[in-house]
Structure formats: structure tokens, C-alpha cells
PDB file of N, CA and C in Angstrom:
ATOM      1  N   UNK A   1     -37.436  71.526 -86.764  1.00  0.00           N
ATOM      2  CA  UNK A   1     -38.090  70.329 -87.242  1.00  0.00           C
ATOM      3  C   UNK A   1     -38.638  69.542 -86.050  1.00  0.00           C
ATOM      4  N   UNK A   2     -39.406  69.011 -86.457  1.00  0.00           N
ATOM      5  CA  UNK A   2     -40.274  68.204 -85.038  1.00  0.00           C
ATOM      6  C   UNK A   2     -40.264  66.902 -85.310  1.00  0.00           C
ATOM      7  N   UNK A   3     -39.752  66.624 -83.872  1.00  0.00           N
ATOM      8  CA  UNK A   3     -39.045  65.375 -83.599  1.00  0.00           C
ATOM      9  C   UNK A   3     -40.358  64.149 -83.620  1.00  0.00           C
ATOM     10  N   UNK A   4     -40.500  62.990 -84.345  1.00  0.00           N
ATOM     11  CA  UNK A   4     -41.449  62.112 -84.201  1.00  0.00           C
ATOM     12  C   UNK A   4     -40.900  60.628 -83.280  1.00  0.00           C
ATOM     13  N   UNK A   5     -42.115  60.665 -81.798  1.00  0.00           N
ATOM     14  CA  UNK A   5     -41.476  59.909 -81.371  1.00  0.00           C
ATOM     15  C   UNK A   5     -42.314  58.787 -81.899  1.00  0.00           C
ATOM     16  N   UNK A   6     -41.412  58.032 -80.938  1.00  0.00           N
ATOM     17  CA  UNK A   6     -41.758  56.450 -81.584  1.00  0.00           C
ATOM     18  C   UNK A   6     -42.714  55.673 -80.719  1.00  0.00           C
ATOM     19  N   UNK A   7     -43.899  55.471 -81.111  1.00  0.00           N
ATOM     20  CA  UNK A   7     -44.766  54.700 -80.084  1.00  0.00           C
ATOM     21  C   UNK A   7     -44.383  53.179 -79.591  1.00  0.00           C
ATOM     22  N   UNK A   8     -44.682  52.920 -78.077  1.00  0.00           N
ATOM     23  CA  UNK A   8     -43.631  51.877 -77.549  1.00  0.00           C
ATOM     24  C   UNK A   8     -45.383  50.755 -77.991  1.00  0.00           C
ATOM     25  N   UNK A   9     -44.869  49.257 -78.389  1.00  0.00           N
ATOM     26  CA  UNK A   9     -45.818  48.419 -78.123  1.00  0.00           C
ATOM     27  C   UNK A   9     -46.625  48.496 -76.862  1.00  0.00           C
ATOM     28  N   UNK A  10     -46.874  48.638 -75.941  1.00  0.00           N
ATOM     29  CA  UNK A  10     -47.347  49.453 -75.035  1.00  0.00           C
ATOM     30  C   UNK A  10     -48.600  50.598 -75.056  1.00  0.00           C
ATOM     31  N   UNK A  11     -47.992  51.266 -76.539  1.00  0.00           N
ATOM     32  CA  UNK A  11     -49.019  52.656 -76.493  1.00  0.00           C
ATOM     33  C   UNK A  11     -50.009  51.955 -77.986  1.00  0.00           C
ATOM     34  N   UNK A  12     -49.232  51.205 -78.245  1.00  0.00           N
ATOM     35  CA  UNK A  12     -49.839  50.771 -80.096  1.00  0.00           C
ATOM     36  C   UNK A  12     -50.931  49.847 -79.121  1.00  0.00           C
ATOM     37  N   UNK A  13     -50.608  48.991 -78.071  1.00  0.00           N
ATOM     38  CA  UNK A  13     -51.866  47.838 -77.354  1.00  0.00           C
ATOM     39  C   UNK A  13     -53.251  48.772 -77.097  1.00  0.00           C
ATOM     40  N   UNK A  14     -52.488  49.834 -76.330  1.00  0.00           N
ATOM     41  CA  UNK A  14     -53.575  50.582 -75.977  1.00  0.00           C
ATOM     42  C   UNK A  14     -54.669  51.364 -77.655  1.00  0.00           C
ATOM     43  N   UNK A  15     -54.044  51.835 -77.781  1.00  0.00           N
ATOM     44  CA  UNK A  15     -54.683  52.150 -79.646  1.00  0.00           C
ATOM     45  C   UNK A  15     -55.775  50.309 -79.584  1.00  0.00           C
ATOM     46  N   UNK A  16     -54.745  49.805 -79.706  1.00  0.00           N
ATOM     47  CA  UNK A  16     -55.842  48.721 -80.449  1.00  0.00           C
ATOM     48  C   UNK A  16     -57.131  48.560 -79.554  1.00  0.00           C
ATOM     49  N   UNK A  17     -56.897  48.513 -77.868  1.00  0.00           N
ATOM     50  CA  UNK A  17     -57.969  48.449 -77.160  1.00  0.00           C
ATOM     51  C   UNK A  17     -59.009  49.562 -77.322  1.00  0.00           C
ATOM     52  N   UNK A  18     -58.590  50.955 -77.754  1.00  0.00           N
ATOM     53  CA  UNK A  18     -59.725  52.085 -78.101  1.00  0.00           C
ATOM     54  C   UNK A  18     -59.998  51.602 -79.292  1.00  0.00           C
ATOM     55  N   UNK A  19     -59.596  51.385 -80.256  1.00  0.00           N
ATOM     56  CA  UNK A  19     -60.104  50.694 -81.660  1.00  0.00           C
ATOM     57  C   UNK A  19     -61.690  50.255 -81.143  1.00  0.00           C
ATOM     58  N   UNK A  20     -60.928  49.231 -80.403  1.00  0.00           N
ATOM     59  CA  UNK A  20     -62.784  48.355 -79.900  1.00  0.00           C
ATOM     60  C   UNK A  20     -63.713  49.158 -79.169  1.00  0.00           C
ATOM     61  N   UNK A  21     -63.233  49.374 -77.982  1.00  0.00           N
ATOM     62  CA  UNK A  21     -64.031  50.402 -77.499  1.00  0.00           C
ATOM     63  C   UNK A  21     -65.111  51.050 -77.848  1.00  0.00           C
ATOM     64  N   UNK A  22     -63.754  51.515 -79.314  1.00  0.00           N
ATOM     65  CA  UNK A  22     -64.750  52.826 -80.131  1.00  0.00           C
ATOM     66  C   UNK A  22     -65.708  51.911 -80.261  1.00  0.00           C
ATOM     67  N   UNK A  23     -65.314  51.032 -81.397  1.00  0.00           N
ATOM     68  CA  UNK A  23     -66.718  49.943 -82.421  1.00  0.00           C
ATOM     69  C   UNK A  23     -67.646  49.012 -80.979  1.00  0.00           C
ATOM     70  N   UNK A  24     -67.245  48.655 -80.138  1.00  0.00           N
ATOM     71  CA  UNK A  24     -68.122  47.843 -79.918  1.00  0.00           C
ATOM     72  C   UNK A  24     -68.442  48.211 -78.469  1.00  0.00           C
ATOM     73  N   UNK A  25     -68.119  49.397 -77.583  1.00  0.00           N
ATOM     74  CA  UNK A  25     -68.562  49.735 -76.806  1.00  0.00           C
ATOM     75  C   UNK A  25     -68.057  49.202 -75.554  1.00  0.00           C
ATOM     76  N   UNK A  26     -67.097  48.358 -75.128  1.00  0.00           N
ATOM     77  CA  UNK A  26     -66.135  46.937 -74.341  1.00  0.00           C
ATOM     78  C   UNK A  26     -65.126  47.476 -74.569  1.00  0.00           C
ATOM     79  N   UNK A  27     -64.514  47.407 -72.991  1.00  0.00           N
ATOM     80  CA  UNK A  27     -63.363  47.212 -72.872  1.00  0.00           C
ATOM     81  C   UNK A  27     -62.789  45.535 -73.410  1.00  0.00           C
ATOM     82  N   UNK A  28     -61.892  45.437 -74.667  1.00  0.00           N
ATOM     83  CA  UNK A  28     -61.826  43.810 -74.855  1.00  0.00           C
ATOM     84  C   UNK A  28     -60.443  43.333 -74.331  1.00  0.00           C
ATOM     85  N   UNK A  29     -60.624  41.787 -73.993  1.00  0.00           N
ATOM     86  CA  UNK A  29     -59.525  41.616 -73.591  1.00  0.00           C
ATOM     87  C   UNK A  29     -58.961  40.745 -74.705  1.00  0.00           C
ATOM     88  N   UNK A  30     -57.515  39.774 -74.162  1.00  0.00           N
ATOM     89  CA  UNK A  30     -57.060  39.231 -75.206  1.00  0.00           C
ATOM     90  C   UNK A  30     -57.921  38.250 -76.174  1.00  0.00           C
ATOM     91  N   UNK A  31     -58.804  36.929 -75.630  1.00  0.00           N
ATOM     92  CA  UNK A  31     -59.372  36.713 -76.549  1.00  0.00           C
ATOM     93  C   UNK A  31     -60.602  37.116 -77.181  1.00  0.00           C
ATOM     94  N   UNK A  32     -60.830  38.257 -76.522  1.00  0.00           N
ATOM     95  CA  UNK A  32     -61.789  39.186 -77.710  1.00  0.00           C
ATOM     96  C   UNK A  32     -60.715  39.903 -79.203  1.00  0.00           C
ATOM     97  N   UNK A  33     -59.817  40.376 -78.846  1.00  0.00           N
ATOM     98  CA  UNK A  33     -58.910  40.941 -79.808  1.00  0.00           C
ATOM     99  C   UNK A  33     -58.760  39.767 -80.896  1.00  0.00           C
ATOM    100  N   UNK A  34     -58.234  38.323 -80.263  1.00  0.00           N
ATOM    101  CA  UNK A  34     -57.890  37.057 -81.097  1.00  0.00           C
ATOM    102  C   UNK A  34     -59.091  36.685 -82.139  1.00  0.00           C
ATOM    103  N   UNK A  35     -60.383  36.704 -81.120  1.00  0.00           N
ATOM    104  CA  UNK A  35     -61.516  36.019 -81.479  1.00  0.00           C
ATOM    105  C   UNK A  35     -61.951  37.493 -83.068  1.00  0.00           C
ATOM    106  N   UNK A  36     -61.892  38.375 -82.734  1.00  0.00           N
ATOM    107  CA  UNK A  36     -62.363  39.682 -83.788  1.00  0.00           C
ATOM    108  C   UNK A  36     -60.937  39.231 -85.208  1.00  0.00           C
ATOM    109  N   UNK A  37     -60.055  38.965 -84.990  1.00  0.00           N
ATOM    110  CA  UNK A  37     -59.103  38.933 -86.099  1.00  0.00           C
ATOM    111  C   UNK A  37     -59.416  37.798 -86.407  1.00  0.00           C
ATOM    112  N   UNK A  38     -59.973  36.647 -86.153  1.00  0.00           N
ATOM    113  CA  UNK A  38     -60.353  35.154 -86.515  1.00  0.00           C
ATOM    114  C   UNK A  38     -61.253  35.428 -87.344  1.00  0.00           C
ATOM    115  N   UNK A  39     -61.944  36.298 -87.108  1.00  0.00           N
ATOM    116  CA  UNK A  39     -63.331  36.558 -88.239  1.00  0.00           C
ATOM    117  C   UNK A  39     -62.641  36.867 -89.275  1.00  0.00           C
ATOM    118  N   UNK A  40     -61.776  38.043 -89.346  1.00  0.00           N
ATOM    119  CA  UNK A  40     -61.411  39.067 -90.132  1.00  0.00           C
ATOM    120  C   UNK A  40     -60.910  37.782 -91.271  1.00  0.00           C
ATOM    121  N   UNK A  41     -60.048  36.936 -90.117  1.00  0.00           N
ATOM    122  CA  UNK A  41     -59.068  35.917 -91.259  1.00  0.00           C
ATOM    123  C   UNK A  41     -59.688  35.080 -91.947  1.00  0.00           C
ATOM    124  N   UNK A  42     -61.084  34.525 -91.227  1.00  0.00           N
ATOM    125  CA  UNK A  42     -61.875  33.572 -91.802  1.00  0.00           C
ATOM    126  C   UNK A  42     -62.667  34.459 -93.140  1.00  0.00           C
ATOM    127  N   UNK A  43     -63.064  35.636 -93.112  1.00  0.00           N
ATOM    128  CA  UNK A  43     -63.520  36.273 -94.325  1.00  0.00           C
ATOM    129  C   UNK A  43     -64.345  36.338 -94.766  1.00  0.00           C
ATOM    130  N   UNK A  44     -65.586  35.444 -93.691  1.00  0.00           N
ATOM    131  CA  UNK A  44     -66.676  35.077 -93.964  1.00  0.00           C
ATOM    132  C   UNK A  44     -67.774  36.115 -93.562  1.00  0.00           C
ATOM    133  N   UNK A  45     -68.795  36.804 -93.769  1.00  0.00           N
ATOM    134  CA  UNK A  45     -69.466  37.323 -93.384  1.00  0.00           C
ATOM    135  C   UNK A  45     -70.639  37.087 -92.230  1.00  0.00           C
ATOM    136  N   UNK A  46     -70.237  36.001 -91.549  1.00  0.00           N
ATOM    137  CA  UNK A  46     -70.722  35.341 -90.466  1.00  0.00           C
ATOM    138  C   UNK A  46     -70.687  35.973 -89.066  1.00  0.00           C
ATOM    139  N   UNK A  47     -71.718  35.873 -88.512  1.00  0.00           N
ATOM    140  CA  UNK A  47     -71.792  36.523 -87.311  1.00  0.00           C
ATOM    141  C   UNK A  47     -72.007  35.594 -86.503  1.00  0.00           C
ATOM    142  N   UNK A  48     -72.766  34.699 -86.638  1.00  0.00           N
ATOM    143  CA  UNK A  48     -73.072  33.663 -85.428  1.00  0.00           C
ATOM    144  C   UNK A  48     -72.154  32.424 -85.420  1.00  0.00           C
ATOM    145  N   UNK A  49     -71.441  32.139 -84.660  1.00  0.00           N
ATOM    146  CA  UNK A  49     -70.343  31.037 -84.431  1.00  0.00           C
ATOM    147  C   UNK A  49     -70.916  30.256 -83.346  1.00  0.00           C
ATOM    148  N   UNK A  50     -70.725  28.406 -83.472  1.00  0.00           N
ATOM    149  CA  UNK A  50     -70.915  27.625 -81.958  1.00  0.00           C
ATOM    150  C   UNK A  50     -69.620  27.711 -81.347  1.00  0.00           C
ATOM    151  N   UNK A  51     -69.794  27.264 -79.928  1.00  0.00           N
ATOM    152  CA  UNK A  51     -68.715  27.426 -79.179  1.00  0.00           C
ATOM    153  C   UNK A  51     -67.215  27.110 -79.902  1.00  0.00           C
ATOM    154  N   UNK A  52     -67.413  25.840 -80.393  1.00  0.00           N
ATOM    155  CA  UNK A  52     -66.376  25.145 -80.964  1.00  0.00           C
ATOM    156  C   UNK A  52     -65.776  26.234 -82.355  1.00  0.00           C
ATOM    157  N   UNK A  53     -66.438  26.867 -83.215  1.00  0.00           N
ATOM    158  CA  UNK A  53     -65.654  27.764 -84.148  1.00  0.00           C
ATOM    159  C   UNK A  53     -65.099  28.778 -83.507  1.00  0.00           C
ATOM    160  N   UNK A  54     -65.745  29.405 -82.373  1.00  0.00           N
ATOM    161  CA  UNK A  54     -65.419  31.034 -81.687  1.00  0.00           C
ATOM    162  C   UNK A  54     -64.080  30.132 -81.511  1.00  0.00           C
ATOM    163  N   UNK A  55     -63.714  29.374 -80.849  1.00  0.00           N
ATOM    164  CA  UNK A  55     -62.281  28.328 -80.204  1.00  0.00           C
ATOM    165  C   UNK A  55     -61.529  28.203 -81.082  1.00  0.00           C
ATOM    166  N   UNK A  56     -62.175  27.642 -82.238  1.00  0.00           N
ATOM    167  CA  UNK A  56     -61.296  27.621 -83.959  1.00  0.00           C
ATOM    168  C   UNK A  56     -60.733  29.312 -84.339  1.00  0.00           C
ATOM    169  N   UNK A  57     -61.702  29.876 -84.223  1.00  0.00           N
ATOM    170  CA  UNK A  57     -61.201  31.687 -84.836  1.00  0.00           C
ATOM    171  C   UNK A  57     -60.212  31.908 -83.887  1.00  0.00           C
ATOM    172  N   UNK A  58     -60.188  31.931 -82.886  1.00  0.00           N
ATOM    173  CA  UNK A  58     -58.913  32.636 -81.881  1.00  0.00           C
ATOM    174  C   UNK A  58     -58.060  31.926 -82.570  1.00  0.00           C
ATOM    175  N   UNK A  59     -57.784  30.621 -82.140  1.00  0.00           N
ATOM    176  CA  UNK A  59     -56.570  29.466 -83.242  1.00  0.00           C
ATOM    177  C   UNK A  59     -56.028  29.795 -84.425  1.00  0.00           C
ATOM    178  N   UNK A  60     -57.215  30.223 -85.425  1.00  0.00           N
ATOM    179  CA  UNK A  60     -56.803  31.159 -86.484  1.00  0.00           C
ATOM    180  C   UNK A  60     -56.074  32.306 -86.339  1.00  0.00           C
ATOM    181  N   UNK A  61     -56.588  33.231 -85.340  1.00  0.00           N
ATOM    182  CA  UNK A  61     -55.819  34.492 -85.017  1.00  0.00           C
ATOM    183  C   UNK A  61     -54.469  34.478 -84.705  1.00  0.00           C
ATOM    184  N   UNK A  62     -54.740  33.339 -83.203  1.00  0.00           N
ATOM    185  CA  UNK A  62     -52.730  32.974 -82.960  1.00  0.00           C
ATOM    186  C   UNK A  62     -52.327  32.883 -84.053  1.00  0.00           C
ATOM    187  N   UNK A  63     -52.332  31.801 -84.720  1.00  0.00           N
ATOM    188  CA  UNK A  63     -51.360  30.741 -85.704  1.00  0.00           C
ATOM    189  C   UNK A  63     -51.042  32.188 -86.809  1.00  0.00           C
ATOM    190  N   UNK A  64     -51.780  33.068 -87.797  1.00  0.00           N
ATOM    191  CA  UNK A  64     -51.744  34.493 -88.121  1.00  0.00           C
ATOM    192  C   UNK A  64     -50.556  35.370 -87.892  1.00  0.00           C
ATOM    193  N   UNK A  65     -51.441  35.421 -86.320  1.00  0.00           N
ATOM    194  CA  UNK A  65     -50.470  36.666 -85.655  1.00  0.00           C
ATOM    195  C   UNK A  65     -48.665  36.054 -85.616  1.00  0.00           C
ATOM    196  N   UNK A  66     -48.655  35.155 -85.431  1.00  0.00           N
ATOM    197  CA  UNK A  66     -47.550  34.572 -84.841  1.00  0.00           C
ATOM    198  C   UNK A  66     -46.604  34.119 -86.420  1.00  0.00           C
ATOM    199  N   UNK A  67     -47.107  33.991 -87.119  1.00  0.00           N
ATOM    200  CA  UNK A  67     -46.745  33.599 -88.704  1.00  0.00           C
ATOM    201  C   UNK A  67     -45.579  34.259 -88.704  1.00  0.00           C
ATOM    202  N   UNK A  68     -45.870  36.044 -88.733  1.00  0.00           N
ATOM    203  CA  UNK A  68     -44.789  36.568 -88.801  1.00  0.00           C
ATOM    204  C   UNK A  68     -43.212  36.308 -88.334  1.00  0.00           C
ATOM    205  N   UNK A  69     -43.317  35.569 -87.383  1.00  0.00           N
ATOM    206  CA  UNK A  69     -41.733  35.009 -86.547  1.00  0.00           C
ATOM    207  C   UNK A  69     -41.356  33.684 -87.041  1.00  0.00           C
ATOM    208  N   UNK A  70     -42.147  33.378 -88.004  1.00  0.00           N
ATOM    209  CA  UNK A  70     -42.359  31.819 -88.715  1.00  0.00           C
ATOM    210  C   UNK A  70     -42.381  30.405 -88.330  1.00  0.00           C
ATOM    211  N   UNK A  71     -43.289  31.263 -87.156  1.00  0.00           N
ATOM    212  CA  UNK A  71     -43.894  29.526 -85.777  1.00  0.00           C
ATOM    213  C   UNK A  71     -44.860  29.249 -86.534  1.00  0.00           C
ATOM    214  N   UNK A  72     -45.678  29.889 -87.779  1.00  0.00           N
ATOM    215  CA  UNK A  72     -47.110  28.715 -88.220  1.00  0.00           C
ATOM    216  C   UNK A  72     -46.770  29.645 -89.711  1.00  0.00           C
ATOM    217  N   UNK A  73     -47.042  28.302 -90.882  1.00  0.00           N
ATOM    218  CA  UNK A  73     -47.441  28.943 -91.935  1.00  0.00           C
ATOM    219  C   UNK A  73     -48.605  28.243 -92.473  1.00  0.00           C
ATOM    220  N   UNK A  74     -49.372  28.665 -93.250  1.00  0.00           N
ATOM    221  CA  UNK A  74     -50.669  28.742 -93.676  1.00  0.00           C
ATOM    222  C   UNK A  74     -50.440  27.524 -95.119  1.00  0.00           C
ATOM    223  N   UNK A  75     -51.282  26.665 -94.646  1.00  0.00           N
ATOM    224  CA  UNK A  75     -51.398  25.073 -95.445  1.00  0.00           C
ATOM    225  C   UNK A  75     -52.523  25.089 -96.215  1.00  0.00           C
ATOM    226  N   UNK A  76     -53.201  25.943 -96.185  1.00  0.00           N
ATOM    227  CA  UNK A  76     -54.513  25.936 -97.238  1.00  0.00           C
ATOM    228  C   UNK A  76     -55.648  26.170 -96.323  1.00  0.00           C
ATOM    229  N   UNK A  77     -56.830  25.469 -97.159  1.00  0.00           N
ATOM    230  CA  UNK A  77     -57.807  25.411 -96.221  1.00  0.00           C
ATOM    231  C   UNK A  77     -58.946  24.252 -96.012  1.00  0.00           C
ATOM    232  N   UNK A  78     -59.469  24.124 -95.347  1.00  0.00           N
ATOM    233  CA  UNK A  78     -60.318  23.074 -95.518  1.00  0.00           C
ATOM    234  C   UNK A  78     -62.013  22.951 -96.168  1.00  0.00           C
ATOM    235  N   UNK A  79     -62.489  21.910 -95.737  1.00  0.00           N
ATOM    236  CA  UNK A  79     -63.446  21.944 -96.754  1.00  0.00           C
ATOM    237  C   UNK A  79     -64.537  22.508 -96.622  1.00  0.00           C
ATOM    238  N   UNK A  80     -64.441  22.938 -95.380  1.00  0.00           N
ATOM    239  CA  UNK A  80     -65.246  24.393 -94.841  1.00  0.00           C
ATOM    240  C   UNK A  80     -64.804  25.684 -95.080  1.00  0.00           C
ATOM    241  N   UNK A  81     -63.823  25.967 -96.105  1.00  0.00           N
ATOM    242  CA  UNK A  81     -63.102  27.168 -96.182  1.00  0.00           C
ATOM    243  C   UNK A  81     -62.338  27.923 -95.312  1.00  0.00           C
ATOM    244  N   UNK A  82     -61.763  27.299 -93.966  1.00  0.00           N
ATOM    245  CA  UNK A  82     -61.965  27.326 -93.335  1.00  0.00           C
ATOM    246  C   UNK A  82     -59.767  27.345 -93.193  1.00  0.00           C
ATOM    247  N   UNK A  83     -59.057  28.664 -92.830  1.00  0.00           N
ATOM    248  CA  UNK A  83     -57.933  28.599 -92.944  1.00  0.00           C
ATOM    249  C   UNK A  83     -57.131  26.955 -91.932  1.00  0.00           C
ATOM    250  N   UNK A  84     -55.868  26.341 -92.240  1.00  0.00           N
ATOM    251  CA  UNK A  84     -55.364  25.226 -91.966  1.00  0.00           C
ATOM    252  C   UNK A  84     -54.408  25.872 -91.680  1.00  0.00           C
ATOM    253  N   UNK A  85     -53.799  26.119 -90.429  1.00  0.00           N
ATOM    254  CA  UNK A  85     -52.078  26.177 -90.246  1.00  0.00           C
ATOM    255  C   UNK A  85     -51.059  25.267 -89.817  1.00  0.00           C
ATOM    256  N   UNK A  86     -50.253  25.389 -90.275  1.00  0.00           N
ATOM    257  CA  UNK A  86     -48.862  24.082 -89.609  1.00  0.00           C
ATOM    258  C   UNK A  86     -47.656  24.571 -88.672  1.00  0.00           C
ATOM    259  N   UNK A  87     -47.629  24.425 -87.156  1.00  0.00           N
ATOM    260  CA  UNK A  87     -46.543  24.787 -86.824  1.00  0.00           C
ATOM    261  C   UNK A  87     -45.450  24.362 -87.093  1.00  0.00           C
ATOM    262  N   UNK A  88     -44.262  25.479 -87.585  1.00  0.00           N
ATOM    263  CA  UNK A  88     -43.027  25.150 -88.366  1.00  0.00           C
ATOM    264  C   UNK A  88     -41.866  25.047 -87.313  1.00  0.00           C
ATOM    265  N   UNK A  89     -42.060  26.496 -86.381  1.00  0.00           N
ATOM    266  CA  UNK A  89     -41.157  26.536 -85.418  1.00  0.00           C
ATOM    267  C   UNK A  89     -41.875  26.417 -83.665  1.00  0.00           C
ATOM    268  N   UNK A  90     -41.682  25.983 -82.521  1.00  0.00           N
ATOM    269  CA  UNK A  90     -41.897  25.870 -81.389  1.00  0.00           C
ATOM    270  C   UNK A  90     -41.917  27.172 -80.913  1.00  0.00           C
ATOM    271  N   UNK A  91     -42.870  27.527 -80.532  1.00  0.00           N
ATOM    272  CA  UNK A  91     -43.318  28.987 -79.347  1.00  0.00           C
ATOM    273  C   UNK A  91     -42.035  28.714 -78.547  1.00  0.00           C
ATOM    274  N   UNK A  92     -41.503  30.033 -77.638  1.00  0.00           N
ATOM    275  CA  UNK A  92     -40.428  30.295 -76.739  1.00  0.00           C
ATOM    276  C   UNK A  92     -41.395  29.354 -75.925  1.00  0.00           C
ATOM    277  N   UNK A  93     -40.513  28.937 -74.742  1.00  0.00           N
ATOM    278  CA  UNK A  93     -40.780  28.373 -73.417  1.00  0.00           C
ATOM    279  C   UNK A  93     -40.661  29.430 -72.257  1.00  0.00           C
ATOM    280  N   UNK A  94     -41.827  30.066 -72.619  1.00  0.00           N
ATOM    281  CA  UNK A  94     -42.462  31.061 -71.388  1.00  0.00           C
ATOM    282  C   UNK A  94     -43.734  30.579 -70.546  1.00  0.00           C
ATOM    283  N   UNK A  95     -43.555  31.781 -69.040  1.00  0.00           N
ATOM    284  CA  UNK A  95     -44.381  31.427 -68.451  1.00  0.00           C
ATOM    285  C   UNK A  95     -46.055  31.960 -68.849  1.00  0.00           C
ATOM    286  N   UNK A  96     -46.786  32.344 -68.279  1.00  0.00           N
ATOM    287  CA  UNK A  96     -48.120  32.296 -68.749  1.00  0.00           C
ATOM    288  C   UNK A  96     -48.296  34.439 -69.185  1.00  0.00           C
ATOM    289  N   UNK A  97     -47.336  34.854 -68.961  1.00  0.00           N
ATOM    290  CA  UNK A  97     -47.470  36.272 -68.646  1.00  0.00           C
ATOM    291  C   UNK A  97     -46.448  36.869 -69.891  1.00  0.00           C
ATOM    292  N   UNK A  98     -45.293  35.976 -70.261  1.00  0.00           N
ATOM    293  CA  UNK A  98     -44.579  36.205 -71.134  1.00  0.00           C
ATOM    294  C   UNK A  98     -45.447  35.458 -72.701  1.00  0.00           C
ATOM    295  N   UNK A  99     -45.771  34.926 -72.049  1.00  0.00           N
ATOM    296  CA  UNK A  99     -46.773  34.540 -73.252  1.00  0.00           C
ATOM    297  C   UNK A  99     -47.894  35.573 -73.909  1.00  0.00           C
ATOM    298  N   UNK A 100     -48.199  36.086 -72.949  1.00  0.00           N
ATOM    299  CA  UNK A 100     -49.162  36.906 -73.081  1.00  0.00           C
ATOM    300  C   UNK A 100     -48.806  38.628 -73.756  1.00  0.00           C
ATOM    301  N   UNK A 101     -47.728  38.369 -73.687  1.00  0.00           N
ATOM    302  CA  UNK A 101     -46.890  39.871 -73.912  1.00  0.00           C
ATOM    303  C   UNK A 101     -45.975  39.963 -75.102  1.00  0.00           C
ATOM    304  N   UNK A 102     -45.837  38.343 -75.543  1.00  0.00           N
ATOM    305  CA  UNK A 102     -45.442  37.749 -76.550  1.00  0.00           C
ATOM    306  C   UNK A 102     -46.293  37.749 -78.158  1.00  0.00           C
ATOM    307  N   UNK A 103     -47.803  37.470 -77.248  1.00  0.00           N
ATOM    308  CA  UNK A 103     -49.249  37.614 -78.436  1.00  0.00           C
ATOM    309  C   UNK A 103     -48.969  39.036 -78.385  1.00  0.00           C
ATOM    310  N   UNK A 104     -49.276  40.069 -77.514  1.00  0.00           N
ATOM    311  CA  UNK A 104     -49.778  41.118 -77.680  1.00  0.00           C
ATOM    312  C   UNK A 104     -48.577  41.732 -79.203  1.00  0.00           C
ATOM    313  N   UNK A 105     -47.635  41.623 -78.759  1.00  0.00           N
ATOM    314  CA  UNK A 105     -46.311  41.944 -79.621  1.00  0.00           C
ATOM    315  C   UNK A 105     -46.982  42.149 -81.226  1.00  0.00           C
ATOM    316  N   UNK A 106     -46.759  40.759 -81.288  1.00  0.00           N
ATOM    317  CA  UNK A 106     -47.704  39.769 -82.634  1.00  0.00           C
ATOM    318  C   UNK A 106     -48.866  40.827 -82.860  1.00  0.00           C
ATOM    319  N   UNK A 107     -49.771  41.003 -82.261  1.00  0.00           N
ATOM    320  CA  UNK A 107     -50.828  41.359 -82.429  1.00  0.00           C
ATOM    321  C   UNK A 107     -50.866  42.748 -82.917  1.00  0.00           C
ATOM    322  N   UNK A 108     -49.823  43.650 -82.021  1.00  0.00           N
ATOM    323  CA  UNK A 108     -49.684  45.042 -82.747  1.00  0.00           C
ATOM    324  C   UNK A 108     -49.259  44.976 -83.983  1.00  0.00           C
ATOM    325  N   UNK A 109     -48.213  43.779 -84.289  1.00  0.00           N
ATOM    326  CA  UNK A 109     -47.558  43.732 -85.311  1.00  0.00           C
ATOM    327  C   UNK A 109     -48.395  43.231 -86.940  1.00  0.00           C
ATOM    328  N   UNK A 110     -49.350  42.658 -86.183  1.00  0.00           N
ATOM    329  CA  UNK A 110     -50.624  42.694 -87.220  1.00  0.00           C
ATOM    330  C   UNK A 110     -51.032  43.876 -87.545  1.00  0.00           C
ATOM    331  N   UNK A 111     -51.630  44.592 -86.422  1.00  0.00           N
ATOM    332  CA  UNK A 111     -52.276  45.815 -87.001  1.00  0.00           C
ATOM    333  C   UNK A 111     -51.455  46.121 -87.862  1.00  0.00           C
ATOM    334  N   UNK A 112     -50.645  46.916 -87.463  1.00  0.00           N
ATOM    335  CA  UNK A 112     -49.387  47.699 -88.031  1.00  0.00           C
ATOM    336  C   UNK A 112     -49.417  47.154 -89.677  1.00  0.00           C
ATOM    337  N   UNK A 113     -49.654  45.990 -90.093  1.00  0.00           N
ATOM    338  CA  UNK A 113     -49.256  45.165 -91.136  1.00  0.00           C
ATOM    339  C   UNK A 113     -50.143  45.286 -91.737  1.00  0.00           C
ATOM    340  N   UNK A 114     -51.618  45.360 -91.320  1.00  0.00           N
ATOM    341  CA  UNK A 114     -53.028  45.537 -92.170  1.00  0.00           C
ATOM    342  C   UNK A 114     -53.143  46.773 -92.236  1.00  0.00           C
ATOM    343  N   UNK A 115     -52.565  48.085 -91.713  1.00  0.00           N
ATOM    344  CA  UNK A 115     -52.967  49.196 -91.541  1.00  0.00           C
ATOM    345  C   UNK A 115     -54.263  49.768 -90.781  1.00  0.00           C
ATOM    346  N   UNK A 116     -53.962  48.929 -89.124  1.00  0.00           N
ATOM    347  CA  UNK A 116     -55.177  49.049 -88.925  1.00  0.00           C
ATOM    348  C   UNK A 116     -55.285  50.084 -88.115  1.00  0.00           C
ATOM    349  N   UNK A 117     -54.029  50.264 -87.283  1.00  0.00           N
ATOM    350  CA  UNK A 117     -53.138  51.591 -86.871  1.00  0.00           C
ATOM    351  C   UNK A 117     -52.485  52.644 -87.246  1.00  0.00           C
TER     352      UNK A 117
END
């Protein structure tokens, strides 16, 4: 019988970075990954964003990604249709790198959850 190993968050980050690759030709970094799931969450068929929404969609993406550990839950939306989150619980008190490794976590853990992996 053949043994199935277990992919480390690590190998699932990398998956998600060929994901893009494939589609959009970029190597992306984190807030390209944030900013692409902000769309997804917003639902809108919109392509052109001003500075200030691209800033709103990542926000969307964190608050999302991070739901799962139950630091933000989802309050409705506004009158732009536009998702509202409420932080419930306080992010760990990390430095700027644990933070970052903290999203990524989240972030596989999205895919994984939408089946995007």
C-alpha cells in the first residue's frame, strides 16, 4: 500500500504561488494573494478598483482568512455590498515575520477550505 505523505504548509504556499503563476503569469507576493481573495470575497465582477478599495479587498481577505481562529467574524455588509468584519479576538503579539507566516497559515487554510488546492 502506498504511503500518502502529508504536505507541510510550506509545500501547500508554494502550490498556491504556482496557482498564480499559472493564471496570471507573476510571481505574487503576499498582498497580491490577499488582494486576489478580496475580489473573490467581494463577489463582484469588478476589475477596476481605486487605490482605497484594492486597501479595502486585502482587509477583506485578512479579516476572512483569519475568521477561521475566530479573530474576525463577518457583521454583514454595507451599503456598497461591500463585506463588514468585527474583530472578536486580538491577533498574537508577533513580530513582523511571525506575522507573516501566521497569514500564510490562514491562507493555505483557505484554499484548502474552498477547494482551491
Amino acid at each position: 500500500m502506498k504511503e500518502i505523505k502529508e504536505e507541510t504548509i510550506k509545500e501547500k504556499w508554494f502550490k498556491i504561488r504556482a496557482l498564480f503563476e499559472n493564471r496570471f503569469n507573476k510571481t505574487p507576493d503576499l498582498s497580491a494573494i490577499l488582494y486576489v481573495i478580496g475580489m473573490r470575497e467581494l463577489g463582484k465582477h469588478q476589475t477596476e478598483f481605486k487605490k482605497e478599495e484594492k486597501v479595502r479587498l486585502m482587509h477583506i481577505a485578512t479579516c476572512r482568512v483569519l475568521s477561521t481562529s475566530g479573530h474576525y467574524i463577518l457583521k454583514g455588509h454595507d451599503n456598497n455590498d461591500w463585506p463588514v468584519w468585527e474583530l472578536t479576538e486580538k491577533l498574537p503579539n508577533q513580530d513582523l515575520l511571525q506575522q507573516e507566516l501566521y497569514l500564510r497559515h490562514h491562507i493555505v487554510h483557505y484554499f484548502e477550505e474552498e477547494e482551491l488546492i
